[in-house]
N, C-alpha and C. Protein backbone atom coordinates (compact mmCIF):
# COMPACT_ATOMS: atom_id res chain seq x y z
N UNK A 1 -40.09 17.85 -27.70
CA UNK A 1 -39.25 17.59 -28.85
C UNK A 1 -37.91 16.98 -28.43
N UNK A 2 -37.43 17.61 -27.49
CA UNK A 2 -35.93 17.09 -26.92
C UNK A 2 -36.53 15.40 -26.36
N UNK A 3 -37.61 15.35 -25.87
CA UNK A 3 -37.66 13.70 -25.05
C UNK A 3 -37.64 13.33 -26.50
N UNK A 4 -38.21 13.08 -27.22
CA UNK A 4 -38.58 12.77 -28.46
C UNK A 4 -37.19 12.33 -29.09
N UNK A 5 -36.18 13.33 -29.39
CA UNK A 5 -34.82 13.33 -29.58
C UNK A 5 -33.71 12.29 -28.99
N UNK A 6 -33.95 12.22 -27.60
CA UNK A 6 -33.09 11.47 -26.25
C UNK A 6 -33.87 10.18 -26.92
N UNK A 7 -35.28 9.84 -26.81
CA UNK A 7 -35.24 8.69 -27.35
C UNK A 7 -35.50 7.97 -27.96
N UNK A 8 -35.23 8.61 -29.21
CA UNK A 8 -34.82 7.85 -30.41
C UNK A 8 -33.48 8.03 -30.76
N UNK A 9 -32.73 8.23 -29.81
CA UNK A 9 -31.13 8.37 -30.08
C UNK A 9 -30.50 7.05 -29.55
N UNK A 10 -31.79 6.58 -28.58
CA UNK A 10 -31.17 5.20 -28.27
C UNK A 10 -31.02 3.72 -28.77
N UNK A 11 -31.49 2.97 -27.94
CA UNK A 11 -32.35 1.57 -28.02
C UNK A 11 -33.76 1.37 -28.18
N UNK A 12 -34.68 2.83 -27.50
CA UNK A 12 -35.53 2.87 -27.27
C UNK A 12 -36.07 3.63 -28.32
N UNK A 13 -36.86 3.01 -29.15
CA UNK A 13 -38.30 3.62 -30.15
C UNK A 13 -38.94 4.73 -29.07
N UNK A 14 -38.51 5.87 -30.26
CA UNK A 14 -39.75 6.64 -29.63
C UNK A 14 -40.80 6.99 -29.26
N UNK A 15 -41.60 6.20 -30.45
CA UNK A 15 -43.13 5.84 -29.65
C UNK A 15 -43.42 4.91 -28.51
N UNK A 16 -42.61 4.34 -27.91
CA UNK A 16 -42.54 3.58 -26.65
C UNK A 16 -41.99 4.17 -25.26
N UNK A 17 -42.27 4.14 -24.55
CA UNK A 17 -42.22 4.45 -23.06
C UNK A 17 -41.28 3.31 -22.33
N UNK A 18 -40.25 3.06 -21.65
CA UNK A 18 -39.72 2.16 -20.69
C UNK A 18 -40.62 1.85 -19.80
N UNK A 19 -41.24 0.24 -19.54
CA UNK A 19 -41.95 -0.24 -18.42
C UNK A 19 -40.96 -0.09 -17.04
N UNK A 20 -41.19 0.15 -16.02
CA UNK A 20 -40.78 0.33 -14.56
C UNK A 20 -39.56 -1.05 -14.53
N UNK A 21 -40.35 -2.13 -14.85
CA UNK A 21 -39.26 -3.15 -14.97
C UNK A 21 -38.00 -3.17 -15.73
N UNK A 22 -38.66 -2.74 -16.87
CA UNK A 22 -37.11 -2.79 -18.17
C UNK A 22 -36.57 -1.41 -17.59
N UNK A 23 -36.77 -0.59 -16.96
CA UNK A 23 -35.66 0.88 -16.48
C UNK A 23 -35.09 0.27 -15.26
N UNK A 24 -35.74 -0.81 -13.90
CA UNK A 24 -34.67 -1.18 -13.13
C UNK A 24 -33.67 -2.33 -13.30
N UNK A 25 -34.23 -3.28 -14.40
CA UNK A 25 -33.23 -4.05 -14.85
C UNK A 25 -32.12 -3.46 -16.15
N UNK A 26 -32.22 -2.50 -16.93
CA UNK A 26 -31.00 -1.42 -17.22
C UNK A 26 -30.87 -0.77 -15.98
N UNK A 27 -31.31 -0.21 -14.82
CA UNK A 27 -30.38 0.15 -13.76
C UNK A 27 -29.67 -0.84 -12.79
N UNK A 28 -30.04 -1.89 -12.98
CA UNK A 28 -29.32 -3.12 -12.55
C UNK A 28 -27.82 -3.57 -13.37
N UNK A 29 -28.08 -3.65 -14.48
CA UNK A 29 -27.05 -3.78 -15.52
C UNK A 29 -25.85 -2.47 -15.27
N UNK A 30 -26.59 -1.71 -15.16
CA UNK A 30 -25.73 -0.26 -14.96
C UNK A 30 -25.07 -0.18 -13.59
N UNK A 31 -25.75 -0.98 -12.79
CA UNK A 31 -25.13 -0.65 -11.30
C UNK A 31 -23.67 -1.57 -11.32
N UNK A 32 -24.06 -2.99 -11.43
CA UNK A 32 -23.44 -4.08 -12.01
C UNK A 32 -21.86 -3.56 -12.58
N UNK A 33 -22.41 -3.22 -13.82
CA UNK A 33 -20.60 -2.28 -14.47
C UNK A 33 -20.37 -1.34 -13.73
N UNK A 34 -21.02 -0.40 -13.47
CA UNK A 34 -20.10 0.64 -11.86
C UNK A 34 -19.14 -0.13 -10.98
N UNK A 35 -19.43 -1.14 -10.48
CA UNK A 35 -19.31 -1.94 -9.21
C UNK A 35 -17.80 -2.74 -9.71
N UNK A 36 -18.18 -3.24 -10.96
CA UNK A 36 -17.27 -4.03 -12.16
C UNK A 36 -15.21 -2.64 -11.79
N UNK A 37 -16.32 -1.38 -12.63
CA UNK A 37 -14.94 -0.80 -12.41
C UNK A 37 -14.75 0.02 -11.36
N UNK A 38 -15.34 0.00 -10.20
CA UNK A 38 -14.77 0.49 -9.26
C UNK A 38 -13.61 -0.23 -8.48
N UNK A 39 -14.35 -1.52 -8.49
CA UNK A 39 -13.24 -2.73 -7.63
C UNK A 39 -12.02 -2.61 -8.71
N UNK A 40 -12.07 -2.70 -10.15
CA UNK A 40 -11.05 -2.85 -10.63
C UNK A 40 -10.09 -2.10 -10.47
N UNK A 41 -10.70 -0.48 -10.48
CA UNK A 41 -9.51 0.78 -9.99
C UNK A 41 -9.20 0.55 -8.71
N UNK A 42 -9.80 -0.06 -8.14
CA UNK A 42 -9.19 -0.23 -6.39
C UNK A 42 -8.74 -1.09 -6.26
N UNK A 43 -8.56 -2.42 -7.06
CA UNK A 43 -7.62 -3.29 -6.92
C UNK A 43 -6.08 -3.10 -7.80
N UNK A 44 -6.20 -2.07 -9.04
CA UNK A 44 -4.96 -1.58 -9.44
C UNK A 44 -4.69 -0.49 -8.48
N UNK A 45 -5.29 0.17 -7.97
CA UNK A 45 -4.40 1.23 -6.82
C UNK A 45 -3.87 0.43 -5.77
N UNK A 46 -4.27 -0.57 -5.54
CA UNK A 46 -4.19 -1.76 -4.47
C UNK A 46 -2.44 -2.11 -4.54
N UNK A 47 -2.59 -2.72 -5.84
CA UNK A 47 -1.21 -3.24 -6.55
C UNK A 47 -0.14 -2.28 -6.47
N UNK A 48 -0.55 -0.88 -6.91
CA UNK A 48 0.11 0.04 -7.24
C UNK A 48 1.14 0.76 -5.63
N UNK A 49 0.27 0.82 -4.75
CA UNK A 49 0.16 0.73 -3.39
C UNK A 49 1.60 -0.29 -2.87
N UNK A 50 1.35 -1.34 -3.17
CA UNK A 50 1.90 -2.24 -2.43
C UNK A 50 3.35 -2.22 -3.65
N UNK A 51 3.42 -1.98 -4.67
CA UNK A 51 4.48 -2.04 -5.52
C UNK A 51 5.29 -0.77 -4.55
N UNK A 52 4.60 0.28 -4.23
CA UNK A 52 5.90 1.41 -4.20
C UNK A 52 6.04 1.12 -2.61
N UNK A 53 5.39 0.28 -1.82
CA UNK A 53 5.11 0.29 -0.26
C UNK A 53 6.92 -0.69 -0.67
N UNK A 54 6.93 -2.16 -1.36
CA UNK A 54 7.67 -2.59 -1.21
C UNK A 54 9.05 -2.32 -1.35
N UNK A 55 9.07 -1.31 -3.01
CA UNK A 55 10.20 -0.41 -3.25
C UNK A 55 10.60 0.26 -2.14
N UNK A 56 9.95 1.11 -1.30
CA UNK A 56 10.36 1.80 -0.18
C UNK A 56 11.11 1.05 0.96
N UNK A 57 10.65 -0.51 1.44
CA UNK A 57 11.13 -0.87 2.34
C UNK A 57 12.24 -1.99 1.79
N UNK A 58 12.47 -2.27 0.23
CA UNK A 58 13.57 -2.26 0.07
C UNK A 58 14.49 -1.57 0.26
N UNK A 59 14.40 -0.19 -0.19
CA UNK A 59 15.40 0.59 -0.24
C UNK A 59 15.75 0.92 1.01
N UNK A 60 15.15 0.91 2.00
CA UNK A 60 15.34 1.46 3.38
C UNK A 60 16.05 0.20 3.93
N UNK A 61 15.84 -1.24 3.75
CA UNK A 61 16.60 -2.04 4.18
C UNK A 61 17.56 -2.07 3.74
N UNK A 62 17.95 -1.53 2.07
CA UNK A 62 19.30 -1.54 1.92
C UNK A 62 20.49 -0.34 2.72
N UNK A 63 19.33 0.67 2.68
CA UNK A 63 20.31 1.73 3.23
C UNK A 63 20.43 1.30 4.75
N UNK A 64 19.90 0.93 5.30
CA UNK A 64 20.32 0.35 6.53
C UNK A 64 21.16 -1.02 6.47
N UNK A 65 21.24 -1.73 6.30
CA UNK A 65 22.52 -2.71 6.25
C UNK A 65 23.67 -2.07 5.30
N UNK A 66 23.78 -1.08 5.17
CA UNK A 66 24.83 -0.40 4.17
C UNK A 66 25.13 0.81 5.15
N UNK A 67 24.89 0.60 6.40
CA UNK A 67 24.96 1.84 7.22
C UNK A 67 24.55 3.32 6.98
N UNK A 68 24.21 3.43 5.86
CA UNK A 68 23.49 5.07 5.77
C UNK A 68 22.56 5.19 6.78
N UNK A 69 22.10 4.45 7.83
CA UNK A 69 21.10 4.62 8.83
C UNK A 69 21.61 4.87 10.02
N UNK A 70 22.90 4.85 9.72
CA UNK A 70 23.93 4.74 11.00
C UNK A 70 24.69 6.13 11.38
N UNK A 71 23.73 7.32 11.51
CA UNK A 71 24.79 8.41 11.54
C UNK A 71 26.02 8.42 12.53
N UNK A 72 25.63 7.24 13.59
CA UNK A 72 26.49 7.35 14.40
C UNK A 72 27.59 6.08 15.21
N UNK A 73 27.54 5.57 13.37
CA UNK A 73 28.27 3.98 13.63
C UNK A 73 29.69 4.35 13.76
N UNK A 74 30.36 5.60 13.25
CA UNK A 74 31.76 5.70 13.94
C UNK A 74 32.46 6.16 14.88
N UNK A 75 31.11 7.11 15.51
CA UNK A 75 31.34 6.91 17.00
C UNK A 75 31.26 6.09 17.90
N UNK A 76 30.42 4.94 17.12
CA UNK A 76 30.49 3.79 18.20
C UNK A 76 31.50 2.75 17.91
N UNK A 77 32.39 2.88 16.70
CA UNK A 77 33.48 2.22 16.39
C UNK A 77 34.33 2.78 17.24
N UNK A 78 34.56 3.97 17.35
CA UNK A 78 36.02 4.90 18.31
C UNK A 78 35.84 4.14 19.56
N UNK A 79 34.77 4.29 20.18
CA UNK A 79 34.33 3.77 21.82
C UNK A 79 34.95 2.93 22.05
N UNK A 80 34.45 1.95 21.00
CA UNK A 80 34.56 0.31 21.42
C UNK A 80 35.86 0.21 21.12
N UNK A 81 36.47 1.09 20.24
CA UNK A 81 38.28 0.83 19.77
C UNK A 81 38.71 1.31 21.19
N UNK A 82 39.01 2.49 21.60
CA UNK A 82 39.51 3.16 22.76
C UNK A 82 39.14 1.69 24.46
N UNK A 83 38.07 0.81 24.35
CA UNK A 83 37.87 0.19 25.31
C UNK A 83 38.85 -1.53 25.05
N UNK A 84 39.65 -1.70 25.87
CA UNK A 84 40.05 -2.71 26.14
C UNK A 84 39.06 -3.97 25.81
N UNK A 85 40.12 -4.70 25.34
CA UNK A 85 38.94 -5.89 25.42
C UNK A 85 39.25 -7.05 26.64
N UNK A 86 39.68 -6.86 27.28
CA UNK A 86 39.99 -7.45 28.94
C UNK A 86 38.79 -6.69 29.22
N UNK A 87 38.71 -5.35 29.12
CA UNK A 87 37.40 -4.32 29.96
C UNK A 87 36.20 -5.00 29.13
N UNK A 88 36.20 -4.64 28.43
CA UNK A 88 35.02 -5.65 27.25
C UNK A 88 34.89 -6.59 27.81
N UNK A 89 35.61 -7.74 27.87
CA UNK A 89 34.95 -9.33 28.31
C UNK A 89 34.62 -9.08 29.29
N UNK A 90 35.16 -8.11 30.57
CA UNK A 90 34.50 -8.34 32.02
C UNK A 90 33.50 -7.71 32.53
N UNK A 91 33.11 -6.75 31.55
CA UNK A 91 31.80 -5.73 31.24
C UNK A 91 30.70 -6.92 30.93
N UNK A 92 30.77 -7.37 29.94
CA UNK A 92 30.02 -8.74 29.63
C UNK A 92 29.67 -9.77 30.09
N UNK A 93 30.93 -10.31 30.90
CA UNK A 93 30.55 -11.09 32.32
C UNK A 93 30.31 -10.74 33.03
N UNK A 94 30.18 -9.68 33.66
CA UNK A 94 29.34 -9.25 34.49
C UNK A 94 28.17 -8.90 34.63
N UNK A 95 27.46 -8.27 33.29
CA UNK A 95 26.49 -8.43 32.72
C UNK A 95 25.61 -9.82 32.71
N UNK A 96 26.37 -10.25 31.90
CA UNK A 96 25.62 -11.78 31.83
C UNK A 96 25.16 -12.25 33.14
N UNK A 97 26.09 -12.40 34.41
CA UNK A 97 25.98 -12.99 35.53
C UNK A 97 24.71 -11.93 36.24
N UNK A 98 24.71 -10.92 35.79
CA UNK A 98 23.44 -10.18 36.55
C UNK A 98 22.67 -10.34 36.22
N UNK A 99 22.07 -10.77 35.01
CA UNK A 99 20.91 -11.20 34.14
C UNK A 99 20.05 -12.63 34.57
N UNK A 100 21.75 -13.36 34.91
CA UNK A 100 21.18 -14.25 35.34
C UNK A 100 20.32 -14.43 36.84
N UNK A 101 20.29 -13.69 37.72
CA UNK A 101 20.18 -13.58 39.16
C UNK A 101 18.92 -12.93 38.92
């Protein structure tokens, strides 16, 4: 009684049976739209992905050229203030000239 029920609730007359062919070409059709929205959710998570990937490395580039990345940019301001810059240029040339060798 229930098969009876299932199908005539469909497409399918109930006095008829699905041939082997017409059930794998509706499971063809059916596989088909699976496939349809799977790629589609994986190409909006895709998007979605790369939207907050980019937000993130905006924001991280801003906070870094804005020095928030820099916990320790004013200690390296004091240094370089406290060092001569006679000592500076000859730190540098000397450098340089060893690099070169």
């Amino acid at each position: 009684m229930k098969v009876k029920k299932a199908l005539s609730e469909g497409n399918i007359p109930s006095d008829k049976i699905l041939s082997e062919e017409a059930f794998y070409a509706g499971l063809k059709v059916t596989t088909e739209h699976i496939e349809e929205s799977v790629a589609e959710r994986i190409s909006k998570m895709q998007e979605a992905l790369l939207r907050q990937l980019t937000k993130e490395l905006e924001e991280h580039a801003l906070r870094t050229v804005s020095g928030e990345y820099m916990p320790h940019r004013e200690q390296y301001e004091e240094e370089t203030e406290q060092v001569s810059e006679t000592d500076m240029s000859d730190a540098m040339m000397s450098m340089a000239l060893g690099m070169s060798e």
